[in-house]
N, C-alpha and C. Protein backbone atom coordinates (compact mmCIF):
# COMPACT_ATOMS: atom_id res chain seq x y z
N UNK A 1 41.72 11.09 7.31
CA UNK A 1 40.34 11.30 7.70
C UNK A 1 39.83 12.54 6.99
N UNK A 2 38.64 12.38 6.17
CA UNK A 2 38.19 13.48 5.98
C UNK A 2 37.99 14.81 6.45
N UNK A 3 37.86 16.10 6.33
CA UNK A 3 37.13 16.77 6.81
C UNK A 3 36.43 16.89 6.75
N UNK A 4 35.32 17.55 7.73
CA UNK A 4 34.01 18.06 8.15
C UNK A 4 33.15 18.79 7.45
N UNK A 5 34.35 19.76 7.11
CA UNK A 5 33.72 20.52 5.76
C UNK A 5 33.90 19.86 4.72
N UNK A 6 34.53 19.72 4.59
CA UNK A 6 34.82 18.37 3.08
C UNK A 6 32.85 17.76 3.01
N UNK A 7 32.77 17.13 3.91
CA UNK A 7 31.41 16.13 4.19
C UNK A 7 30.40 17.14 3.92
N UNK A 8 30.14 18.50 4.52
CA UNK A 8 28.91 19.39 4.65
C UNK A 8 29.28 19.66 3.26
N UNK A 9 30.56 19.94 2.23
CA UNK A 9 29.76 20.50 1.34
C UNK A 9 29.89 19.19 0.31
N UNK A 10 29.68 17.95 0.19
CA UNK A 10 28.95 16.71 -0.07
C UNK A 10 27.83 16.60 0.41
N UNK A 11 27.28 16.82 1.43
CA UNK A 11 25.99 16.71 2.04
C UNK A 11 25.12 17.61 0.88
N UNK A 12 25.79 19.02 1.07
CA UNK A 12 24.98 20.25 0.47
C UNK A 12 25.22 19.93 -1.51
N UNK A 13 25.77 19.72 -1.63
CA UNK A 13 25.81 19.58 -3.31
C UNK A 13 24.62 18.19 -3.64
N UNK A 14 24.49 17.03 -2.60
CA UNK A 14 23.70 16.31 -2.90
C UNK A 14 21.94 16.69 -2.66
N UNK A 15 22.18 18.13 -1.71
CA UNK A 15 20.50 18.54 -1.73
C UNK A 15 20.19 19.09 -2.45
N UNK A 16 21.16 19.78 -2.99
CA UNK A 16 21.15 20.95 -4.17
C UNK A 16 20.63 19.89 -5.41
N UNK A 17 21.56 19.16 -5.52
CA UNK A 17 20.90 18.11 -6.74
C UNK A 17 20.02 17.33 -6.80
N UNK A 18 19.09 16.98 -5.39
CA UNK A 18 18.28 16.22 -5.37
C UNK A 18 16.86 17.36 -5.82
N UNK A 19 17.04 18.32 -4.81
CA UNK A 19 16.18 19.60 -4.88
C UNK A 19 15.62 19.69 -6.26
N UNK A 20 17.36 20.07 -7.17
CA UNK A 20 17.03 20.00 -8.61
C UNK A 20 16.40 19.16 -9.44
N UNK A 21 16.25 18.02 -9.16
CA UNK A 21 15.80 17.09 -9.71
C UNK A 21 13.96 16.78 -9.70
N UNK A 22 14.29 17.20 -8.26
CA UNK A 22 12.34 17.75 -8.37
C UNK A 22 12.32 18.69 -8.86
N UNK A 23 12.95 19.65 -8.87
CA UNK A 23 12.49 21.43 -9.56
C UNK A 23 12.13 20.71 -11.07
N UNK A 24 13.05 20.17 -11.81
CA UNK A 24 12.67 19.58 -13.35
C UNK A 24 12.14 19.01 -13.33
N UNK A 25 11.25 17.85 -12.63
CA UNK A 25 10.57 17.13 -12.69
C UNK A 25 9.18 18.28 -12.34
N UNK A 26 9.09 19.18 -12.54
CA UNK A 26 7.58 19.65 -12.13
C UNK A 26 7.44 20.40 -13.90
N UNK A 27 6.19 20.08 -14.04
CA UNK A 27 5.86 20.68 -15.28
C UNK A 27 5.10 22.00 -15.45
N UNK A 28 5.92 22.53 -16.30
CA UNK A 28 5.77 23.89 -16.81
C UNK A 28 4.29 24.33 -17.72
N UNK A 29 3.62 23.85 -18.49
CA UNK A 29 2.74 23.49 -19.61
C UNK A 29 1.76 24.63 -18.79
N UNK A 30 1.16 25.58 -19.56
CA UNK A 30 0.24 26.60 -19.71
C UNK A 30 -1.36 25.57 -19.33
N UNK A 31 -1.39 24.45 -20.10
CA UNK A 31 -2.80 24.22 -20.29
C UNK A 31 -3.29 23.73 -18.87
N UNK A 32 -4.53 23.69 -18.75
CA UNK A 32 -5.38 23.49 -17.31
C UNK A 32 -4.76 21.96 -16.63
N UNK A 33 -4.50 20.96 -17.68
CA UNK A 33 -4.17 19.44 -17.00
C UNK A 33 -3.34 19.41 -16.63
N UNK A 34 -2.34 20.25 -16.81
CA UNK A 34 -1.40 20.10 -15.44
C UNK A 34 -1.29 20.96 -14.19
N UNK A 35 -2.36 21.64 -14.31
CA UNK A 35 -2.32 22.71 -12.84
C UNK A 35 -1.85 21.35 -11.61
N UNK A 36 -1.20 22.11 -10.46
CA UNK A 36 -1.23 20.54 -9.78
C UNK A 36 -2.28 20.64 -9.01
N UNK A 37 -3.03 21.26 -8.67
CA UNK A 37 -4.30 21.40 -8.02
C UNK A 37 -5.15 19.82 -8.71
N UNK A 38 -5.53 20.28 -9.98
CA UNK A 38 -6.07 19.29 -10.68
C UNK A 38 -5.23 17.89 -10.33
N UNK A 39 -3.71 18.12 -10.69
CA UNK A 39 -3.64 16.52 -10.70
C UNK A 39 -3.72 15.69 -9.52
N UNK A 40 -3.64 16.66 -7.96
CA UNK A 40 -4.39 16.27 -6.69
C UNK A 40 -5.76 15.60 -6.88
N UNK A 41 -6.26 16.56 -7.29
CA UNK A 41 -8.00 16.26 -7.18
C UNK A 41 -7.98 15.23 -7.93
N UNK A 42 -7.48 14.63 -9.04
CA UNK A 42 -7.15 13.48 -10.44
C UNK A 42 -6.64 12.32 -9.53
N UNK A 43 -5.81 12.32 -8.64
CA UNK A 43 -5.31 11.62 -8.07
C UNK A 43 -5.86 10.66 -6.62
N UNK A 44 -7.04 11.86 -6.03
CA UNK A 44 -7.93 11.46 -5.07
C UNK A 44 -8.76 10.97 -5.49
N UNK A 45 -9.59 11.25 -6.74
CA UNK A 45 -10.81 10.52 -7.75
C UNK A 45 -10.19 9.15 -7.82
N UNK A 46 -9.10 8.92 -8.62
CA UNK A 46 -8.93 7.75 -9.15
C UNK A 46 -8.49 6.68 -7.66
N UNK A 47 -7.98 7.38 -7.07
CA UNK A 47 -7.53 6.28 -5.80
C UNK A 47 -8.70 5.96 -4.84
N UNK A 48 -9.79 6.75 -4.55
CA UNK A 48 -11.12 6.95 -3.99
C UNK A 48 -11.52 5.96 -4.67
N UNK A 49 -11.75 5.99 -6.28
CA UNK A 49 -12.97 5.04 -6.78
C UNK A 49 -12.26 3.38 -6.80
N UNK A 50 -10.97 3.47 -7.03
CA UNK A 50 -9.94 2.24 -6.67
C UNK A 50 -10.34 1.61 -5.23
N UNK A 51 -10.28 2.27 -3.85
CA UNK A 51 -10.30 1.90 -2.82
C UNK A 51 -11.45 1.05 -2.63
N UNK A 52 -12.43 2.26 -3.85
CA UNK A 52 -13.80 2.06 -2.92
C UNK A 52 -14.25 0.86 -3.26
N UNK A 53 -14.20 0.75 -4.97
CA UNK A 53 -14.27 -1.15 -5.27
C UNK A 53 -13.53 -2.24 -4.99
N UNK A 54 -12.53 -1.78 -4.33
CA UNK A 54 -11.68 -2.98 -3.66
C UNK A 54 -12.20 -2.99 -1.80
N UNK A 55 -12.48 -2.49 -1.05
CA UNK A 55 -13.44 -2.19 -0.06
C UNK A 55 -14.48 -2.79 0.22
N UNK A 56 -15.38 -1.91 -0.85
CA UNK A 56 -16.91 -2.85 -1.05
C UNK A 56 -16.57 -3.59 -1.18
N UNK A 57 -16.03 -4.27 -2.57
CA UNK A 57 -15.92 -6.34 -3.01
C UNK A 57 -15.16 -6.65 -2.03
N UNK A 58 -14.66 -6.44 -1.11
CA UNK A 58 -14.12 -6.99 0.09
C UNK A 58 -15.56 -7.46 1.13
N UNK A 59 -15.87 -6.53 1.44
CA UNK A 59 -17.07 -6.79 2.48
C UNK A 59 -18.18 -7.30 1.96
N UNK A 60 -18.93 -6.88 1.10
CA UNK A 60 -19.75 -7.59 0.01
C UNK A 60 -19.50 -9.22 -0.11
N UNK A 61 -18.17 -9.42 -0.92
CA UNK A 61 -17.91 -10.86 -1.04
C UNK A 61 -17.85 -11.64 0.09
N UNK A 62 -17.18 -11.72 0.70
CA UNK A 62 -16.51 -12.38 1.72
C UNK A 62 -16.91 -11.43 3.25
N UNK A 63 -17.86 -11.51 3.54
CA UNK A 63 -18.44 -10.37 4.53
C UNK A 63 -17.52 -10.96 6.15
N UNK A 64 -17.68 -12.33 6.34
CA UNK A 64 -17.34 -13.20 7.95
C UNK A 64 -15.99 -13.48 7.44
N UNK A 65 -15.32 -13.43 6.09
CA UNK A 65 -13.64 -13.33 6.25
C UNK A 65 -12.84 -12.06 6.44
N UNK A 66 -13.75 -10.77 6.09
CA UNK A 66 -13.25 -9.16 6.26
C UNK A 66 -13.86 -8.92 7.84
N UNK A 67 -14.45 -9.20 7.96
CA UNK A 67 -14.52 -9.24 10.12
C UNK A 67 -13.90 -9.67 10.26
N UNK A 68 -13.34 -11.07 10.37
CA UNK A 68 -12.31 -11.46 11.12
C UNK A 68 -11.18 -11.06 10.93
N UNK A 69 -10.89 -10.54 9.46
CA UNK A 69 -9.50 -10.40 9.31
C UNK A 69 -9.18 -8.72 10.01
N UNK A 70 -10.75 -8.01 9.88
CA UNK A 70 -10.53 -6.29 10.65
C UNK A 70 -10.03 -6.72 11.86
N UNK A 71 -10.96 -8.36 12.59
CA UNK A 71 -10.83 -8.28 13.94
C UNK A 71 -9.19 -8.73 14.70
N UNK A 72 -8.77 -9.32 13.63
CA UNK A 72 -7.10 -9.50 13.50
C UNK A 72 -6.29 -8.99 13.95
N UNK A 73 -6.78 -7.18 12.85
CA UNK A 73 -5.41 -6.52 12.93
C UNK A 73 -5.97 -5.38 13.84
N UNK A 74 -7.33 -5.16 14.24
CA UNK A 74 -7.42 -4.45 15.53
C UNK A 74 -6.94 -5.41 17.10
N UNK A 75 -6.58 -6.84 16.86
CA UNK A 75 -6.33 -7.23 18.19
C UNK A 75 -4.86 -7.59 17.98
N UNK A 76 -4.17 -7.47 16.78
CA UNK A 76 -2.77 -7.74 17.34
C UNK A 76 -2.47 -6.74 15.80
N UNK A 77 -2.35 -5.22 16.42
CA UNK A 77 -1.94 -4.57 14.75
C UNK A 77 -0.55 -5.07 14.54
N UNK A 78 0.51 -5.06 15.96
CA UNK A 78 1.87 -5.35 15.17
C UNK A 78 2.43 -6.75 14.42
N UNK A 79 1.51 -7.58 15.11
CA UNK A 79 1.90 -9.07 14.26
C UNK A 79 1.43 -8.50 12.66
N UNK A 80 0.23 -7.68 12.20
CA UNK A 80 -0.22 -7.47 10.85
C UNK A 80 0.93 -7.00 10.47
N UNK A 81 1.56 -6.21 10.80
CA UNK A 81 2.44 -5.41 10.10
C UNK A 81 3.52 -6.08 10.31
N UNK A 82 3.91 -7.18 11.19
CA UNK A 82 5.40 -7.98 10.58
C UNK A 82 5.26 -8.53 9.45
N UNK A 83 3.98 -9.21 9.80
CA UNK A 83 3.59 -10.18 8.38
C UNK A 83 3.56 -9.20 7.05
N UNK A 84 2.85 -8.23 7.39
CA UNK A 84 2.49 -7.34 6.32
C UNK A 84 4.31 -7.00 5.62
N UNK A 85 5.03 -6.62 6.76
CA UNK A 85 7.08 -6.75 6.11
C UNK A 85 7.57 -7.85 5.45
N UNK A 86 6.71 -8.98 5.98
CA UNK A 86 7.03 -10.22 5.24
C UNK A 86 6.77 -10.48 3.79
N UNK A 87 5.93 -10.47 4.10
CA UNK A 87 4.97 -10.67 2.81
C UNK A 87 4.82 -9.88 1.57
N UNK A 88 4.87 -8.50 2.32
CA UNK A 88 5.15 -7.23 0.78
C UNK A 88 6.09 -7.15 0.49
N UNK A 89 6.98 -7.16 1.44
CA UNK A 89 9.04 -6.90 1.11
C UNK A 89 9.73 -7.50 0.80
N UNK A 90 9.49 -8.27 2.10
CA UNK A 90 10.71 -9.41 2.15
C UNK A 90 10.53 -10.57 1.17
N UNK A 91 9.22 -11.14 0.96
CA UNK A 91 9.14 -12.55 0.31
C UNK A 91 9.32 -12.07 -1.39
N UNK A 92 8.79 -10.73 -1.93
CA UNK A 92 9.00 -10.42 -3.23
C UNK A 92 9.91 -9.76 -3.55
N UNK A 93 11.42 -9.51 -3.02
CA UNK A 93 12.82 -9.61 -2.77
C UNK A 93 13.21 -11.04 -3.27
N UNK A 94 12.97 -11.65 -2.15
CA UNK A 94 13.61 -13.30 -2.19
C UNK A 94 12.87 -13.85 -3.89
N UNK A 95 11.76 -13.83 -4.20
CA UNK A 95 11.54 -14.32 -5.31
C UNK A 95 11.96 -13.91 -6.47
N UNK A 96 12.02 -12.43 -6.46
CA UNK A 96 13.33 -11.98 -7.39
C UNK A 96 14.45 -12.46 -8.11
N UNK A 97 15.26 -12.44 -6.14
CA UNK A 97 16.36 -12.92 -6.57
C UNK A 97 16.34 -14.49 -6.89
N UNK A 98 15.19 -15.46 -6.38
CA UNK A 98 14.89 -16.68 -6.90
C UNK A 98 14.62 -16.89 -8.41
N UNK A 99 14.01 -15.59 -9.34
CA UNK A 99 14.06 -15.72 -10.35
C UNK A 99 15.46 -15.59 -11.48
N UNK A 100 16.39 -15.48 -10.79
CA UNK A 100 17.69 -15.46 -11.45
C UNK A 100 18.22 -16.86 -12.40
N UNK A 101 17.79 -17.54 -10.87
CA UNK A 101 17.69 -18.76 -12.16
C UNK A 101 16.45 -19.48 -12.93
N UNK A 102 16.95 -20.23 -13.95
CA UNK A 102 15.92 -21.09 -14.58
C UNK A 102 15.01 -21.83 -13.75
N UNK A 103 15.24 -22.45 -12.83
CA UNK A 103 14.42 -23.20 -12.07
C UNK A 103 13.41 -22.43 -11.26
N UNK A 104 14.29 -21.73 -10.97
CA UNK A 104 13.61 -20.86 -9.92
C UNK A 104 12.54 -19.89 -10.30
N UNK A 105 13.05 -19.74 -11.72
CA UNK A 105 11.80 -18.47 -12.48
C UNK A 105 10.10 -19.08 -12.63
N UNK A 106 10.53 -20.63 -12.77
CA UNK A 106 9.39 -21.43 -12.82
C UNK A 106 8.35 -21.43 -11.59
N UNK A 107 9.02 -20.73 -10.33
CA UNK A 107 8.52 -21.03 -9.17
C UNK A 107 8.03 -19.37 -8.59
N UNK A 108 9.27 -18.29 -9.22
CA UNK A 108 8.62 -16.67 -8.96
C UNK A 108 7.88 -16.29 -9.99
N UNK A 109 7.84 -16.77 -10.73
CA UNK A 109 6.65 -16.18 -11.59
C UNK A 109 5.12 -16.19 -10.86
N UNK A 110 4.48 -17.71 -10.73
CA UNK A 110 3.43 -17.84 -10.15
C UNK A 110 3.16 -17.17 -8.93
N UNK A 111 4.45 -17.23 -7.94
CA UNK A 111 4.55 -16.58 -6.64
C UNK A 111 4.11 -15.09 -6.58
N UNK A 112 4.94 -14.10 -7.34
CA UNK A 112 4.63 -12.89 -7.92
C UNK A 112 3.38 -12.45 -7.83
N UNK A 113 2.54 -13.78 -8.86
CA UNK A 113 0.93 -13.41 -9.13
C UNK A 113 0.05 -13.64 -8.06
N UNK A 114 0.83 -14.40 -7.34
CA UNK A 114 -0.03 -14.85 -6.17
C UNK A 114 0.02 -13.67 -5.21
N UNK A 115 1.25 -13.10 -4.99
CA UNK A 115 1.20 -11.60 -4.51
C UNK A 115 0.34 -10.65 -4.55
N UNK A 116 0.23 -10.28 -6.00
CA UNK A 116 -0.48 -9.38 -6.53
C UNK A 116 -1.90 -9.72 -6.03
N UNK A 117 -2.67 -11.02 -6.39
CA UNK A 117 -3.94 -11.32 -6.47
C UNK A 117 -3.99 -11.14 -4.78
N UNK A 118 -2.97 -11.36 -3.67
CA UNK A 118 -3.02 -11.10 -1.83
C UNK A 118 -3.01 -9.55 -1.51
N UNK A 119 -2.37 -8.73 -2.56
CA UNK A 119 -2.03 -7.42 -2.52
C UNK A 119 -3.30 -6.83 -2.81
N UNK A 120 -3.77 -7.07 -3.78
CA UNK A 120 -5.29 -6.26 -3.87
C UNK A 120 -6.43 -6.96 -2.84
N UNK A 121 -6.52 -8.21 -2.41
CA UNK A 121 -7.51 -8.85 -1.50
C UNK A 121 -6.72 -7.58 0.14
N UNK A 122 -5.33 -7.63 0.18
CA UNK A 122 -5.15 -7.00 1.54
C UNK A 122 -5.90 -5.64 1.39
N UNK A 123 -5.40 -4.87 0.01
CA UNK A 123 -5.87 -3.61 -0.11
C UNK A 123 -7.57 -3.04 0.36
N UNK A 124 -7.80 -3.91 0.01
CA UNK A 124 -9.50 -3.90 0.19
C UNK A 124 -9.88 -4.05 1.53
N UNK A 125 -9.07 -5.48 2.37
CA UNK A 125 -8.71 -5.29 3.58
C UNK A 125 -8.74 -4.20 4.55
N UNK A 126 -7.97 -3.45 3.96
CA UNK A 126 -7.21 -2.55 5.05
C UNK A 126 -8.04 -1.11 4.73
N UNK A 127 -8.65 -1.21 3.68
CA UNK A 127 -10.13 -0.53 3.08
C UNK A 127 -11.08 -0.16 4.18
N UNK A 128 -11.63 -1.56 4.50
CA UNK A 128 -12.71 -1.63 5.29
C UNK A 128 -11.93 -1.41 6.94
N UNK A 129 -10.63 -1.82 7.07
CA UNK A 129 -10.21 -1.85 8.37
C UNK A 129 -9.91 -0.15 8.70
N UNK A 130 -9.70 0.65 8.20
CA UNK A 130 -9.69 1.98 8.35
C UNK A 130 -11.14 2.46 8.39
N UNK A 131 -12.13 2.47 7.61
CA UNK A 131 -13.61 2.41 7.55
C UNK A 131 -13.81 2.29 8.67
N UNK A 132 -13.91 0.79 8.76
CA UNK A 132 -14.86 -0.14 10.47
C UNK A 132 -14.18 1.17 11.44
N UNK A 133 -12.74 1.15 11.69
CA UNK A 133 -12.23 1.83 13.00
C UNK A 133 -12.79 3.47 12.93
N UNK A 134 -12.91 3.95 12.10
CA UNK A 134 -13.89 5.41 11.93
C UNK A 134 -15.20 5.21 12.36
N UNK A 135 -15.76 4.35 11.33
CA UNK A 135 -17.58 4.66 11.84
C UNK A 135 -17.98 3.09 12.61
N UNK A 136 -17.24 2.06 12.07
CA UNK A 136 -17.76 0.72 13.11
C UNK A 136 -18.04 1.07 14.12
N UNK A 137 -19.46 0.13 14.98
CA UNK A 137 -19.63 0.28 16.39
C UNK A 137 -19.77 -1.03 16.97
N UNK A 138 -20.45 -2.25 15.78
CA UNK A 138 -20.38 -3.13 16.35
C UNK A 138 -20.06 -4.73 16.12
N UNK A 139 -18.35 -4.32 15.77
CA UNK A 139 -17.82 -5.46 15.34
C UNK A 139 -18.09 -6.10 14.24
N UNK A 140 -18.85 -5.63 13.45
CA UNK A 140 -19.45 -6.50 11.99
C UNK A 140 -18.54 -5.28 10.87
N UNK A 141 -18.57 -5.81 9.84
CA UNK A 141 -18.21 -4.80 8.86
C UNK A 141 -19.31 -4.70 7.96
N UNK A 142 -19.55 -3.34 7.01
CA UNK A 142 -20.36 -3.52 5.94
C UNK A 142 -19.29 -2.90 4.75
N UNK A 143 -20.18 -2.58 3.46
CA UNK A 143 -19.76 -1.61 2.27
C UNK A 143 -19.66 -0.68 2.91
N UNK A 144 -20.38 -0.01 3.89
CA UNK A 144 -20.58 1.33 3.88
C UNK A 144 -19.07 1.65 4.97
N UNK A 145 -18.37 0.86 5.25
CA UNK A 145 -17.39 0.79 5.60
C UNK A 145 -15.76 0.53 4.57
N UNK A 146 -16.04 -0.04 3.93
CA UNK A 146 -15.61 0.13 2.85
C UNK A 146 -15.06 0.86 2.26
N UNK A 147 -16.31 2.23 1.92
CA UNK A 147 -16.34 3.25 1.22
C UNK A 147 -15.45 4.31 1.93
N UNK A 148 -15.79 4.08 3.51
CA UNK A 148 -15.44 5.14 4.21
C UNK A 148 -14.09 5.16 4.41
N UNK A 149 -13.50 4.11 4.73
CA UNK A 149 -11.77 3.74 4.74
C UNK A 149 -11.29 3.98 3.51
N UNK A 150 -12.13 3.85 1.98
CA UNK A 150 -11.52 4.56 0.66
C UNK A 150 -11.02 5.95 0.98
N UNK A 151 -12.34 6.54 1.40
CA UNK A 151 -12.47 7.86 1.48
C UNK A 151 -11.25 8.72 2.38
N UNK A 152 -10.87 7.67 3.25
CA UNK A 152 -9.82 8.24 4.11
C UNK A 152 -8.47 7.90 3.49
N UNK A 153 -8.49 6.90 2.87
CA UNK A 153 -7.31 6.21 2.12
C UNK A 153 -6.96 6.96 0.84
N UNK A 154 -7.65 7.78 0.51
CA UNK A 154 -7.55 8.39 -1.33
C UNK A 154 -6.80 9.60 -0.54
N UNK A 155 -6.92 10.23 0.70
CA UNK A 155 -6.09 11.14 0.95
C UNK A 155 -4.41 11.33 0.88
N UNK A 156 -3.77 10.37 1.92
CA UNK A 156 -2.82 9.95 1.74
C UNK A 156 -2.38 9.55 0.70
N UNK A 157 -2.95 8.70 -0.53
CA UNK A 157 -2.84 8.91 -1.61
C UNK A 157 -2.32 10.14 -3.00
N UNK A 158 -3.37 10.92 -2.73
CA UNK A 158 -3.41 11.91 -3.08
C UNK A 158 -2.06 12.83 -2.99
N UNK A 159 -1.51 13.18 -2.08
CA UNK A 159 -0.11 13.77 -1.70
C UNK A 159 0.86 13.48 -2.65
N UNK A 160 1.22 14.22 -3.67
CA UNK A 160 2.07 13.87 -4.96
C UNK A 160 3.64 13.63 -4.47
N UNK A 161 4.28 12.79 -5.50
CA UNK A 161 5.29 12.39 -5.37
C UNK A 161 5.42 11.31 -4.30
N UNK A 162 5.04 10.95 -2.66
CA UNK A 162 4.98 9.92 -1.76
C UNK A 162 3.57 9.35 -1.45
N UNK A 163 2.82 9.82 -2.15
CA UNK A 163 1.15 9.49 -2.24
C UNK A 163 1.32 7.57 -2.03
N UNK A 164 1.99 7.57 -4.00
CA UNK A 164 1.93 6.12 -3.72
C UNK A 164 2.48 4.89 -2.63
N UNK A 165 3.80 5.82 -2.24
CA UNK A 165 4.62 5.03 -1.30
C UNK A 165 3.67 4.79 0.28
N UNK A 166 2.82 6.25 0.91
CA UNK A 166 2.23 6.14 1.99
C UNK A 166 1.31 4.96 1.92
N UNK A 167 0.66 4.51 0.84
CA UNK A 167 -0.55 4.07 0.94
C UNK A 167 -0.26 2.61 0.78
N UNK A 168 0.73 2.29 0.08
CA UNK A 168 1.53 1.01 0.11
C UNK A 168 2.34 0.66 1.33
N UNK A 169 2.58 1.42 2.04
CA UNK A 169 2.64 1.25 3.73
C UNK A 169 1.72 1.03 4.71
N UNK A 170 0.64 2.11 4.55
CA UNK A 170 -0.47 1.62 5.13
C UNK A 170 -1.34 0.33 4.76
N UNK A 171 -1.28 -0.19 3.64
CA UNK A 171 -1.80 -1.31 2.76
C UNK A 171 -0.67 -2.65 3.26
N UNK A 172 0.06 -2.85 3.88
CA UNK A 172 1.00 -3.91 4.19
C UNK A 172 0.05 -4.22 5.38
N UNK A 173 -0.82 -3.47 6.10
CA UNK A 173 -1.29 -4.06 7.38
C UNK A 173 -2.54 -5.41 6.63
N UNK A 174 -3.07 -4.75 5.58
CA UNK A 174 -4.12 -5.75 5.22
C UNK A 174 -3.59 -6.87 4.29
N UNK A 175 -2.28 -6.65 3.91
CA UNK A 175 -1.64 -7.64 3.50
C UNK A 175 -1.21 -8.66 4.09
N UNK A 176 -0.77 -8.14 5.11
CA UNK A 176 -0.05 -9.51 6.26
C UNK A 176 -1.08 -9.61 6.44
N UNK A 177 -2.40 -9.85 7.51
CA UNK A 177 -3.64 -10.57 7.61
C UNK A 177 -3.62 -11.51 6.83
N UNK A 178 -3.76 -10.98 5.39
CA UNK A 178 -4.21 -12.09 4.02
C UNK A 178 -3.43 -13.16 3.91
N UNK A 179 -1.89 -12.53 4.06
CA UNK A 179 -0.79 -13.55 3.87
C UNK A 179 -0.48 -14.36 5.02
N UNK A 180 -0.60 -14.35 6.18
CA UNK A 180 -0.66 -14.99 7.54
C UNK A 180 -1.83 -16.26 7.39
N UNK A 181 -3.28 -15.36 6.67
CA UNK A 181 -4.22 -16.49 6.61
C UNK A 181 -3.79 -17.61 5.98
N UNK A 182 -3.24 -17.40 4.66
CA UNK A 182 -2.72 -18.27 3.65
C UNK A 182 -1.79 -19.53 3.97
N UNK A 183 -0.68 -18.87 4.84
CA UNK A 183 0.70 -19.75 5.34
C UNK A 183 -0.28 -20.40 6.14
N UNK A 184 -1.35 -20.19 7.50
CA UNK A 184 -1.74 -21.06 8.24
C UNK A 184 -2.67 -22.21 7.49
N UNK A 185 -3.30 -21.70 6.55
CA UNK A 185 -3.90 -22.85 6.16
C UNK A 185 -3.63 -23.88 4.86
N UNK A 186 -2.15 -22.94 4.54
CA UNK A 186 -1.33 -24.29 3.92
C UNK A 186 -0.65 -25.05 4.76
N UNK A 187 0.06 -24.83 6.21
CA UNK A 187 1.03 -25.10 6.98
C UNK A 187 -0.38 -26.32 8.27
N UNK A 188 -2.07 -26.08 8.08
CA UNK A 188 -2.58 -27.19 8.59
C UNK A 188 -2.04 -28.57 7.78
């Protein structure tokens, strides 16, 4: 059986090296574009103006399918978010490993895209569903809801190094909605 100390100083040599690994990963460079101040603020711009046109063209387009789907995941958030495990994790895992073979690549390829094209419809989703729950009062959604769930969404974003990971967590809730809609009305 090991020892204890044996383990703490494995524990400690692996923080030391993880530590290190961010210490080098941060850049040194004199000039203004990499202050990280800037690449915050760079990072909230671009995810803000991202949100905000996936948001708007959410509510805009499809105005009585982004109500119902807000009204979804405000009346059952945890079914959104199984589906949302399903659907972001678990099913583009399985198609993966479905693409191993020949046959199967014929079948994750399209699947994949079909992801992607549910992944940005959830994103926009979950846009307006953060929005509506801030300023909504009465069950309808607009743009101006939209904008506002960007606005809250480019934050979490923003946070370097787990920015992208938070927001792709929070974004699984408007995914499962999308992907739940889909299975039920292939499975009529």
């Amino acid at each position: 059986m090991p020892s204890k100390h044996a383990l703490r100083s494995l524990g400690s040599l692996l923080a030391v090296l993880g530590l290190s690994g961010v210490a080098t990963a941060q850049s040194t460079a004199p000039d203004g574009f990499t202050n990280p101040a800037f690449g915050v603020v760079l990072q909230f711009g671009i995810g803000f103006v991202v949100l905000a046109v996936l948001g708007a063209a959410a509510a805009a387009i499809g105005p009585e399918y982004t109500t119902n789907a807000v009204r979804e995941i405000q009346d059952d958030p945890g079914a959104a978010i199984g589906w949302g495990i399903l659907v972001g994790i678990l099913l583009p895992i399985g198609l993966v490993l479905l693409a191993l073979t020949v046959i199967g690549a014929l079948i994750s390829i399209p699947g994949l895209l079909l992801l992607g094209v549910l992944g940005i419809v959830g994103t926009g989703i979950t846009a307006v569903w953060v929005g509506n729950s801030v300023i909504g009062d009465d069950g309808t959604v607009s743009v101006t809801d939209g904008v506002a769930g960007a606005l809250l969404l480019a934050v979490p974003f923003a946070i370097p190094v787990v920015g992208g990971f938070l927001l792709n967590l929070i974004t699984l809730v408007g995914l499962g909605v999308v992907g739940r809609d889909l299975y039920e009305s292939w499975s009529d």
